[in-house]
Protein backbone atom coordinates (compact mmCIF):
# COMPACT_ATOMS: atom_id res chain seq x y z
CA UNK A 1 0.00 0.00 0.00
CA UNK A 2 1.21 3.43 -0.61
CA UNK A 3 2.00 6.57 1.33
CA UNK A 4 -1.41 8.48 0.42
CA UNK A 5 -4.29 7.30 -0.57
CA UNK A 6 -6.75 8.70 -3.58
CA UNK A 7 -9.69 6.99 -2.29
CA UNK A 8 -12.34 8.89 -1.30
CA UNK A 9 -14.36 7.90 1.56
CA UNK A 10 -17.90 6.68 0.68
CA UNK A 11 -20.68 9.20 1.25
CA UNK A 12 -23.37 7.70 3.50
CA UNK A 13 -27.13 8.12 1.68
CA UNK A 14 -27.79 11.45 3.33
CA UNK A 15 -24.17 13.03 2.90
CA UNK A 16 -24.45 12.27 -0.59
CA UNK A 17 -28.00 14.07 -1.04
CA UNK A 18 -26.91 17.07 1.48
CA UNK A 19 -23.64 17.39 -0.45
CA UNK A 20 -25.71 17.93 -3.79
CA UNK A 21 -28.22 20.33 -2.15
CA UNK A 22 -25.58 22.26 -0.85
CA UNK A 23 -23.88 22.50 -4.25
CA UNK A 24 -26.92 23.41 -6.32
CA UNK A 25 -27.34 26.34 -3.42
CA UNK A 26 -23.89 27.51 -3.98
CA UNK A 27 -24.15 26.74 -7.84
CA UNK A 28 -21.61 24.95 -7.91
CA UNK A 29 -22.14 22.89 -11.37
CA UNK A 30 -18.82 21.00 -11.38
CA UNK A 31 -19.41 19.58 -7.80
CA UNK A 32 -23.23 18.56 -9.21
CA UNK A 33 -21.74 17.14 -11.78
CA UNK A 34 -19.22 15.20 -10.55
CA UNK A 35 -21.55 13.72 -7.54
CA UNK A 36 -24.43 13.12 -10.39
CA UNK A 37 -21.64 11.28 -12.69
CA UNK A 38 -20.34 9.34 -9.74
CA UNK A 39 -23.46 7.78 -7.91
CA UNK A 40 -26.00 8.29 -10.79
CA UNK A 41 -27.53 4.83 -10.17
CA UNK A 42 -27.74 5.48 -6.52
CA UNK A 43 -29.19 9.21 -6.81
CA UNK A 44 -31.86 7.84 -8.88
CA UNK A 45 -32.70 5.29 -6.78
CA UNK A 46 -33.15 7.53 -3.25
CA UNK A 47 -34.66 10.40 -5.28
CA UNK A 48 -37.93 9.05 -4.40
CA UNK A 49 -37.55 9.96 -0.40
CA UNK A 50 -35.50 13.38 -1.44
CA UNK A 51 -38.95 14.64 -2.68
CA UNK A 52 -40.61 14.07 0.10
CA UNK A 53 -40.07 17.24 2.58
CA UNK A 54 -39.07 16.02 6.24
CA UNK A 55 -40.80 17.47 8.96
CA UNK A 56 -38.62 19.61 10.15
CA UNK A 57 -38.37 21.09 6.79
CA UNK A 58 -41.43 21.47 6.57
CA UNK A 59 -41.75 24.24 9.20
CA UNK A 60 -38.84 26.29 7.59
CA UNK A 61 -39.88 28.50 4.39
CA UNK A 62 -36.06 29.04 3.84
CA UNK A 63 -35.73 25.34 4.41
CA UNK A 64 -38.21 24.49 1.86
CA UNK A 65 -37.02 26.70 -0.97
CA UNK A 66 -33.45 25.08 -0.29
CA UNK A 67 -34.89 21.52 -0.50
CA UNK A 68 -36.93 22.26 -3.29
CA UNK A 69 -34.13 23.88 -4.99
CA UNK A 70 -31.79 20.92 -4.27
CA UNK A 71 -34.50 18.17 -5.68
CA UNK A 72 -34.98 20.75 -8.83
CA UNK A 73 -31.30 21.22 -9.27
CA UNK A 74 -30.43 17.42 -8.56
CA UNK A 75 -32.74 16.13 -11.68
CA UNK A 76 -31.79 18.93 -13.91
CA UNK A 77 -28.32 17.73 -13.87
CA UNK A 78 -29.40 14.04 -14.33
CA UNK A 79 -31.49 15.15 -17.16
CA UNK A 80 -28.32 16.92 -18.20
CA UNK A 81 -26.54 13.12 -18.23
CA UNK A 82 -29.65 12.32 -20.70
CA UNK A 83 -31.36 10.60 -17.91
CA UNK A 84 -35.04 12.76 -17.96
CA UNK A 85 -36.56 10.19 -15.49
CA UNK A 86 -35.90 12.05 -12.40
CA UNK A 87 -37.07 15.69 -13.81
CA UNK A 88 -40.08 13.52 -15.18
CA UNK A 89 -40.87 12.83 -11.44
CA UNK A 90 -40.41 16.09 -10.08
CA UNK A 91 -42.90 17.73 -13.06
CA UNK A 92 -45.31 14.72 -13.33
CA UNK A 93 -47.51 14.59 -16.17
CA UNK A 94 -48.56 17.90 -18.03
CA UNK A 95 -51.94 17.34 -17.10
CA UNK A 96 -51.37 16.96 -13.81
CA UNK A 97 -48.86 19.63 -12.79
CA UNK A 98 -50.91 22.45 -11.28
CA UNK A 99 -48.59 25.25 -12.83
CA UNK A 100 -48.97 23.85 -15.90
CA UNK A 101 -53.15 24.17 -15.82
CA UNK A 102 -52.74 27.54 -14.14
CA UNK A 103 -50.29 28.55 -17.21
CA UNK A 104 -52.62 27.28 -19.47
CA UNK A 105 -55.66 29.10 -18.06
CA UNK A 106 -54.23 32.01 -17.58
CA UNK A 107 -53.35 32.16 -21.43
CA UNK A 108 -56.74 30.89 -22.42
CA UNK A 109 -58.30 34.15 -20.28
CA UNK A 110 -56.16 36.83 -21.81
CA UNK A 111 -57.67 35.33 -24.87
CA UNK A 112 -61.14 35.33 -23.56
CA UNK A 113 -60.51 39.06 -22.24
CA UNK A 114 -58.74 40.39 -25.77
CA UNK A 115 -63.11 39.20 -27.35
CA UNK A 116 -64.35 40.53 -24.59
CA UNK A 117 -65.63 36.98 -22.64
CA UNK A 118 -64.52 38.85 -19.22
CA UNK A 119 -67.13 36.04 -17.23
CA UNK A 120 -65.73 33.54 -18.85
CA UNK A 121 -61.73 34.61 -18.43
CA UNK A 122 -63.04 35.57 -14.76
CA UNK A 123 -63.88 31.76 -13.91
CA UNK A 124 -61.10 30.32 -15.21
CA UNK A 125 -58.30 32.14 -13.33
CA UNK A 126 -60.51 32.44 -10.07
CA UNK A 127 -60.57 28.00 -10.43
CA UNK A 128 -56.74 27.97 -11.17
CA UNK A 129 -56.36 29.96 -8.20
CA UNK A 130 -58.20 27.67 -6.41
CA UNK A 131 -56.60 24.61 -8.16
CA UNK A 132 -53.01 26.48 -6.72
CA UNK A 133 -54.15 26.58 -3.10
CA UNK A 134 -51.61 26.42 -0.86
CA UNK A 135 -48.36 26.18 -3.28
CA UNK A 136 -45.54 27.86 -3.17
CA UNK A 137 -42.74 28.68 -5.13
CA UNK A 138 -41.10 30.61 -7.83
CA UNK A 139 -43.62 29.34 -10.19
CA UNK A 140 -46.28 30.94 -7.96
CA UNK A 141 -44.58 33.67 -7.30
CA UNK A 142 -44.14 34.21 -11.10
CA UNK A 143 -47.99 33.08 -11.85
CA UNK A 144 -49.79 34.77 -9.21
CA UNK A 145 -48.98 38.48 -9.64
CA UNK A 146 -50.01 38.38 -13.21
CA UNK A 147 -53.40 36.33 -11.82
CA UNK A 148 -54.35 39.23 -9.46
CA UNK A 149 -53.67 41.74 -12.34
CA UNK A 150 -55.06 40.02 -15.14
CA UNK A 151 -58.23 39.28 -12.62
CA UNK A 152 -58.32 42.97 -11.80
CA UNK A 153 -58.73 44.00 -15.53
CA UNK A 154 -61.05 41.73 -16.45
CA UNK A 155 -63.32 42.83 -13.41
CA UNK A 156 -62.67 46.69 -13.88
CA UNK A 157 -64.09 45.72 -17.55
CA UNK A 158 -66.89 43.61 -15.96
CA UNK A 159 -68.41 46.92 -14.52
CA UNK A 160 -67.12 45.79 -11.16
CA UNK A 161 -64.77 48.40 -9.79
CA UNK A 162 -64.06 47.60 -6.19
CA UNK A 163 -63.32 44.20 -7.00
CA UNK A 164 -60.93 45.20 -9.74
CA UNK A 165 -59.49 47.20 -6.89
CA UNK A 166 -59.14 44.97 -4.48
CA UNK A 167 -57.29 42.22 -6.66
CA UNK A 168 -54.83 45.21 -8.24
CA UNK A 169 -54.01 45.76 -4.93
CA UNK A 170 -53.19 42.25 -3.86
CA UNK A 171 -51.22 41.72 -7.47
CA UNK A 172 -48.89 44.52 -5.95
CA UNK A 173 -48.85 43.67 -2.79
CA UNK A 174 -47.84 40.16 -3.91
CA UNK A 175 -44.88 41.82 -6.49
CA UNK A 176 -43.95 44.11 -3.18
CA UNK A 177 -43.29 40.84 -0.84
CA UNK A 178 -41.24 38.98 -3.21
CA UNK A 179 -39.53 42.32 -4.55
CA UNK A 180 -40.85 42.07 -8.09
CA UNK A 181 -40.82 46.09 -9.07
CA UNK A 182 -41.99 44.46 -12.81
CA UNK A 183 -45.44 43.56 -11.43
CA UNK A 184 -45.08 39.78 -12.42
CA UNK A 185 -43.27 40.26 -15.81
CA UNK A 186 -40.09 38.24 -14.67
């Protein structure tokens, strides 16, 4: 045996998934990718429990954004390998991620509002908000801005002004908490 020895000593399951986390927080792509390339077949088989939020996560909304972060950052640089099956996981179906329906609907009511269907528009974005109960995120924070505004038009146009009010106000309010001074247009 030699003087020094190369081997590096084995990461233990949650090392190895803290390790990654705390790379994708500090950006650090060439750790990612050297943990990804080195224990792909193990990261993809304990990314099932790394999207589940532990409970002491849970109660931490710094905590979550890192762990969701960490799960987001892990399978993009999987996919990255040409292994899509863990960012498959994390986005689900189309159909069935929420922020994909809310994108959707809140496309399908500017069109509604740009012929004048304000009722219509109106119902759509008032059930994707409800379909969006509860999540958080960068996605939301992106989406839900836009909502309040684009909900605010379309009942200012209605004929109902306080409404309109109310929601313009909670669309900045919204932008003013997350520091968006574009009013959703990131």
């Amino acid at each position: 045996m030699g003087l020094f020895s190369f081997r590096r000593a084995a990461l233990a399951d949650d090392e190895l998934r803290d390790t990654l986390f705390e790379a994708v927080a500090a950006s650090d792509t060439r750790v990612v990718k050297n943990l990804t390339t080195r224990h792909l077949e193990r990261i993809i088989a304990l990314f099932p429990a790394w999207k589940i939020l532990p409970p002491a996560v849970r109660s931490d909304s710094s905590q979550i954004k890192f762990w969701a972060e960490g799960v987001i950052g892990v399978a993009s640089a999987v996919a990255a390998l040409g292994d899509r099956s863990l960012m498959a996981q994390v986005q689900g179906q189309p159909e069935e991620n929420i922020l994909v329906s809310w994108q959707n609907a809140f496309l399908a009511a500017q069109t509604d509002a740009n012929v004048g269907n304000y009722s219509s528009a109106i119902r759509a974005l008032e059930q994707a908000l409800e379909d969006a109960s509860g999540l958080t995120g960068t996605g939301v924070d992106h989406l839900l801005p836009k909502t309040y505004g684009l909900l605010g038009t379309l009942y200012y146009r209605a004929g109902n002004k306080e409404r309109a009010r109310a929601l313009t106000l909670k669309a900045k309010e919204h932008c003013d908490r997350i520091g968006d001074d574009e009013g959703g247009e990131r």
